[in-house]
N, C-alpha and C. Protein backbone atom coordinates (compact mmCIF):
# COMPACT_ATOMS: atom_id res chain seq x y z
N UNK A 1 100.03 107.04 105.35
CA UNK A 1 99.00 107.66 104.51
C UNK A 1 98.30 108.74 105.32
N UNK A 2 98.02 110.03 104.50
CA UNK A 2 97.36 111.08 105.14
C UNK A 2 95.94 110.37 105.69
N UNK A 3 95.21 110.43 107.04
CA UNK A 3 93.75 110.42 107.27
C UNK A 3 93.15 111.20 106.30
N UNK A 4 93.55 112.42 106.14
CA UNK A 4 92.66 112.85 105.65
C UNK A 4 91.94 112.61 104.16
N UNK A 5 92.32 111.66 103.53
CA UNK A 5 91.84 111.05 102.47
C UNK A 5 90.18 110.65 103.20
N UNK A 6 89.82 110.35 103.80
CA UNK A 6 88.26 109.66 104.58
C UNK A 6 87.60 110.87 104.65
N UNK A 7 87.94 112.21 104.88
CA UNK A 7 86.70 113.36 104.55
C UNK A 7 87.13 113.85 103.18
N UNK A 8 87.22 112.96 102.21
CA UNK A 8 87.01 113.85 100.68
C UNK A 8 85.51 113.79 100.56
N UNK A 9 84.78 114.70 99.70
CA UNK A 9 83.67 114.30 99.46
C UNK A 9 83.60 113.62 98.89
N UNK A 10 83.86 113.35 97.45
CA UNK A 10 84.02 111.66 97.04
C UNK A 10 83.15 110.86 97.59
N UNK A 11 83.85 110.39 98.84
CA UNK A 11 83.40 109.49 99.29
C UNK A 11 82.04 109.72 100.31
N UNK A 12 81.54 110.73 100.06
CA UNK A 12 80.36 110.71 101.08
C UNK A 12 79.39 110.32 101.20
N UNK A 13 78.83 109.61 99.93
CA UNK A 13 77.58 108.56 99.81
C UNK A 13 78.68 106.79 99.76
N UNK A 14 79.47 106.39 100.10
CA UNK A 14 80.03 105.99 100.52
C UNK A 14 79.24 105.23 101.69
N UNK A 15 79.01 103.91 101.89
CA UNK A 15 78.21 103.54 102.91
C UNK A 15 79.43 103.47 104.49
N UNK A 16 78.96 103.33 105.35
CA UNK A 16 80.05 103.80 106.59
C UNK A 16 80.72 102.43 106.87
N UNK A 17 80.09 100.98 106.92
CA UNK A 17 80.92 100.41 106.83
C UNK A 17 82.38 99.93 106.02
N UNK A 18 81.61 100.40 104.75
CA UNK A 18 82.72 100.00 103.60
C UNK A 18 83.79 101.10 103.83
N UNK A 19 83.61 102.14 104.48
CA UNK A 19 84.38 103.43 104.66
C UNK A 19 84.94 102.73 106.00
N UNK A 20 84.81 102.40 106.80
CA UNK A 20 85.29 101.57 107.52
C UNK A 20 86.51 100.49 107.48
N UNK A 21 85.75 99.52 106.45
CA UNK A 21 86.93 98.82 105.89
C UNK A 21 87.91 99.34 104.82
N UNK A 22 87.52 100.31 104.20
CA UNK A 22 88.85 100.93 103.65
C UNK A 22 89.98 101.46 104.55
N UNK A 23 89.08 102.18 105.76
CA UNK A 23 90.31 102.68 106.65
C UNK A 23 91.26 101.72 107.43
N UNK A 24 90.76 100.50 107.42
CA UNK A 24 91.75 99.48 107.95
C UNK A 24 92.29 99.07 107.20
N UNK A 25 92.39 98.78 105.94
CA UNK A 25 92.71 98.72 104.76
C UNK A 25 94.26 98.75 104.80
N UNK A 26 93.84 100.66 104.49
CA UNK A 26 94.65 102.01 104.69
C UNK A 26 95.75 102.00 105.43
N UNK A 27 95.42 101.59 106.72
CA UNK A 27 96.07 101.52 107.63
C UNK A 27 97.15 99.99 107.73
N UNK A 28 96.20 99.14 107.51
CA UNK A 28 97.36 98.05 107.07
C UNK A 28 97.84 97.58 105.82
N UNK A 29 98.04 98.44 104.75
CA UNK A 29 98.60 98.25 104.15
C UNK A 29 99.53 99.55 103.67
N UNK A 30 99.78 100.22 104.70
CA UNK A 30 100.90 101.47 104.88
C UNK A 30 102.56 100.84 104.93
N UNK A 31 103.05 101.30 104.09
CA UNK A 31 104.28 101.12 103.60
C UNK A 31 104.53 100.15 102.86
N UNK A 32 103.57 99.16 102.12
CA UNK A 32 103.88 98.09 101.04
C UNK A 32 103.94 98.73 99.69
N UNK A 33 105.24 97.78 99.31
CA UNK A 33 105.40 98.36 98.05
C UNK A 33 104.61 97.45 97.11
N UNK A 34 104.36 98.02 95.63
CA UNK A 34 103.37 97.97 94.60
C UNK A 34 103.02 95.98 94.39
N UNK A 35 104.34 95.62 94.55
CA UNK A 35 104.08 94.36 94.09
C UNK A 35 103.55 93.67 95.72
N UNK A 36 103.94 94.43 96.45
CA UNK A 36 102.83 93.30 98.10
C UNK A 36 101.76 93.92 98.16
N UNK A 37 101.19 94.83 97.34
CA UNK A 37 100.10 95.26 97.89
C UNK A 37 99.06 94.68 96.41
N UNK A 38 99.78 93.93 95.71
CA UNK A 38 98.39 92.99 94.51
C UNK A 38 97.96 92.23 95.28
N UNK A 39 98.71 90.90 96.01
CA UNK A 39 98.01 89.85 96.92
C UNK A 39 97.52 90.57 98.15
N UNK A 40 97.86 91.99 98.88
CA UNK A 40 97.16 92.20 99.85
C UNK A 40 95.76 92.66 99.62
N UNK A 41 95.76 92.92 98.72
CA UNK A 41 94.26 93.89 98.12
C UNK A 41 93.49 92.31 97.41
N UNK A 42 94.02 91.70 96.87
CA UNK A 42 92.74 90.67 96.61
C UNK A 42 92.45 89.92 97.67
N UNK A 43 93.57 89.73 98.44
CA UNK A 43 93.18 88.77 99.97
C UNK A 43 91.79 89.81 100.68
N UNK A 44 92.26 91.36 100.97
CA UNK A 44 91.13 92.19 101.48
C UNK A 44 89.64 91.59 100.98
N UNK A 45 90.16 91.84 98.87
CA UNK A 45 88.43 91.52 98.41
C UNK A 45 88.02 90.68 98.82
N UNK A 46 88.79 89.56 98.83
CA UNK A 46 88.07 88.12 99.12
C UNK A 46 87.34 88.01 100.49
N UNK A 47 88.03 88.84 101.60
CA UNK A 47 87.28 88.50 102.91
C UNK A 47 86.10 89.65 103.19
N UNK A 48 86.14 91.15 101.76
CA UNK A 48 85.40 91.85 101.88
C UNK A 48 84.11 90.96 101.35
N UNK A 49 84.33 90.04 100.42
CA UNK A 49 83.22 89.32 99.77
C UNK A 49 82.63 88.34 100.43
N UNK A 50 83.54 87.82 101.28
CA UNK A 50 82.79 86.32 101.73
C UNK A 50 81.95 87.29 103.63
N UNK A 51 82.47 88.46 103.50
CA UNK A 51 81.21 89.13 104.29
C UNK A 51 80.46 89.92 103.94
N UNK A 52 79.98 89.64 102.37
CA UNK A 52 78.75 90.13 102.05
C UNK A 52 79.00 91.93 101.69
N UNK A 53 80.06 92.21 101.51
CA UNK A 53 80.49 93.56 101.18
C UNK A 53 81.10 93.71 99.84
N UNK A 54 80.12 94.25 98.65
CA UNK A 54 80.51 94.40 97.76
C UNK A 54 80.89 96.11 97.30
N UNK A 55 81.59 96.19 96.13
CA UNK A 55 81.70 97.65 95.51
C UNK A 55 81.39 97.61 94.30
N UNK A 56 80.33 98.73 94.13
CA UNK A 56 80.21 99.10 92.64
C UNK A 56 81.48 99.27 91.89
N UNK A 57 81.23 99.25 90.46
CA UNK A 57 82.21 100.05 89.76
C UNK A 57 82.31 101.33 90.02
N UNK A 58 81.45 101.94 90.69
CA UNK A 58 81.80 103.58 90.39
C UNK A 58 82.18 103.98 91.60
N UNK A 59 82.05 102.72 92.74
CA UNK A 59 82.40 103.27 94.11
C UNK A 59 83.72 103.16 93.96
N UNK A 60 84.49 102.30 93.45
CA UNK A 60 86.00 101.42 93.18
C UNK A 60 86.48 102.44 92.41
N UNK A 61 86.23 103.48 91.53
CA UNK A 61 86.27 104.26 90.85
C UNK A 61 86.68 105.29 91.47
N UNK A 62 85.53 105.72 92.31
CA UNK A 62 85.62 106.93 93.41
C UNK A 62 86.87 106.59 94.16
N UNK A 63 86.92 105.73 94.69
CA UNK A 63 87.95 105.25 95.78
C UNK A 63 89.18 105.53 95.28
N UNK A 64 89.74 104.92 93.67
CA UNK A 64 90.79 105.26 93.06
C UNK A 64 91.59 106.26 93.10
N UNK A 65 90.55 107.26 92.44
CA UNK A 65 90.69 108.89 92.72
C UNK A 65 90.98 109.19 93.59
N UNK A 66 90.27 109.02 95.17
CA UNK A 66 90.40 109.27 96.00
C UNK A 66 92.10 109.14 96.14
N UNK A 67 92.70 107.97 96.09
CA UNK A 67 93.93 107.27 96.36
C UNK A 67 94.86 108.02 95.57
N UNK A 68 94.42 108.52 94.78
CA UNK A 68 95.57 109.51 93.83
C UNK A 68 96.18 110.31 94.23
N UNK A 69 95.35 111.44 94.80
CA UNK A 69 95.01 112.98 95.49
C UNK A 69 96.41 112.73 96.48
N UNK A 70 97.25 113.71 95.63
CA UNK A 70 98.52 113.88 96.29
C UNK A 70 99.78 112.89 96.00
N UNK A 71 99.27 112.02 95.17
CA UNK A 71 100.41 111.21 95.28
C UNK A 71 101.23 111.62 94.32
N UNK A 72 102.90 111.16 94.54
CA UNK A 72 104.00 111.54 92.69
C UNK A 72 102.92 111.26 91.16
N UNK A 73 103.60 111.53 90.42
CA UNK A 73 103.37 110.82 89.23
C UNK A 73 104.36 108.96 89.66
N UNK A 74 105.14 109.11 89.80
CA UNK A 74 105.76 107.48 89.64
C UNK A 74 104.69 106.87 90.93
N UNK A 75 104.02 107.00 91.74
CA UNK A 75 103.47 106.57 92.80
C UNK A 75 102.14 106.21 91.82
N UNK A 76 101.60 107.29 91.18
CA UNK A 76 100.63 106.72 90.12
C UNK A 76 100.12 105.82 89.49
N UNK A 77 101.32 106.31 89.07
CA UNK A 77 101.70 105.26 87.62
C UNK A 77 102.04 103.91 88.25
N UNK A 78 102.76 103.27 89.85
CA UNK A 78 102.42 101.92 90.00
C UNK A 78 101.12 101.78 90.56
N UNK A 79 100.56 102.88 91.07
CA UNK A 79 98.57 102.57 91.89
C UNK A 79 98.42 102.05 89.88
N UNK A 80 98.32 102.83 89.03
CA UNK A 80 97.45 101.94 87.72
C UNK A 80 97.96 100.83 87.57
N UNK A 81 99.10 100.41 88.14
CA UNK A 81 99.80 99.42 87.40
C UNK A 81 99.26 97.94 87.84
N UNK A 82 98.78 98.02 89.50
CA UNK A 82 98.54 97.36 90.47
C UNK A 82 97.35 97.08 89.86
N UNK A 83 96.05 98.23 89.72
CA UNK A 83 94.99 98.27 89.34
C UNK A 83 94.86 97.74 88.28
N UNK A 84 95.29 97.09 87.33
CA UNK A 84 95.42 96.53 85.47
C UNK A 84 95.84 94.88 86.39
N UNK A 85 96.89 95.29 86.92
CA UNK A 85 96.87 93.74 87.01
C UNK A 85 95.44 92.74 87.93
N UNK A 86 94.96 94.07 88.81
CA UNK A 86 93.59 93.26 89.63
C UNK A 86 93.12 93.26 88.40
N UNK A 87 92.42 94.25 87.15
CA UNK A 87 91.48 93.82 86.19
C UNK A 87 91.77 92.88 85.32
N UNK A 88 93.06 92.50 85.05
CA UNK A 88 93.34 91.16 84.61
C UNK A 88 93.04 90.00 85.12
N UNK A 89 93.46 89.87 86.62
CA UNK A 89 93.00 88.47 87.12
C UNK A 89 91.48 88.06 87.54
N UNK A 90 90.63 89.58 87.62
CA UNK A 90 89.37 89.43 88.02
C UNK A 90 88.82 89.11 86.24
């Protein structure tokens, strides 16, 4: 994944830790495909939650976008696909 996704503005009210844990995120979850990266991303929430680190809707929002910027259309289209199935199980 490009770094340079972390200076969009987007994200600049963005608090620095949570910008933090996205970039490790980022970083470990580089090269999973769509279906390992549903259980890697709720395992993340869960340990983002049980340390007291939550996200708005509109930050999760922002972030999305963010995650788009540059990608195929078929790369897309599984980021929504991933994303429907977290709003299903949440």
């Amino acid at each position: 994944m490009d770094q340079n996704w972390k200076d969009n503005p987007k994200l600049s009210q963005l608090d620095r830790g949570k910008l933090d844990m996205l970039s490790q995120l980022a970083m470990q979850g580089a090269g999973k495909s769509p279906s390992q990266m549903l259980p890697y991303i709720m395992s993340a929430a869960a340990r983002g939650k049980q340390a007291g680190m939550n996200f708005s809707d509109n930050e999760i929002d922002t972030i999305i976008q963010v995650l788009k910027i540059g990608k195929s259309p078929e790369e897309i289209r599984k980021l929504d696909q991933v994303i429907q199935l977290m709003k299903m199980i949440k």
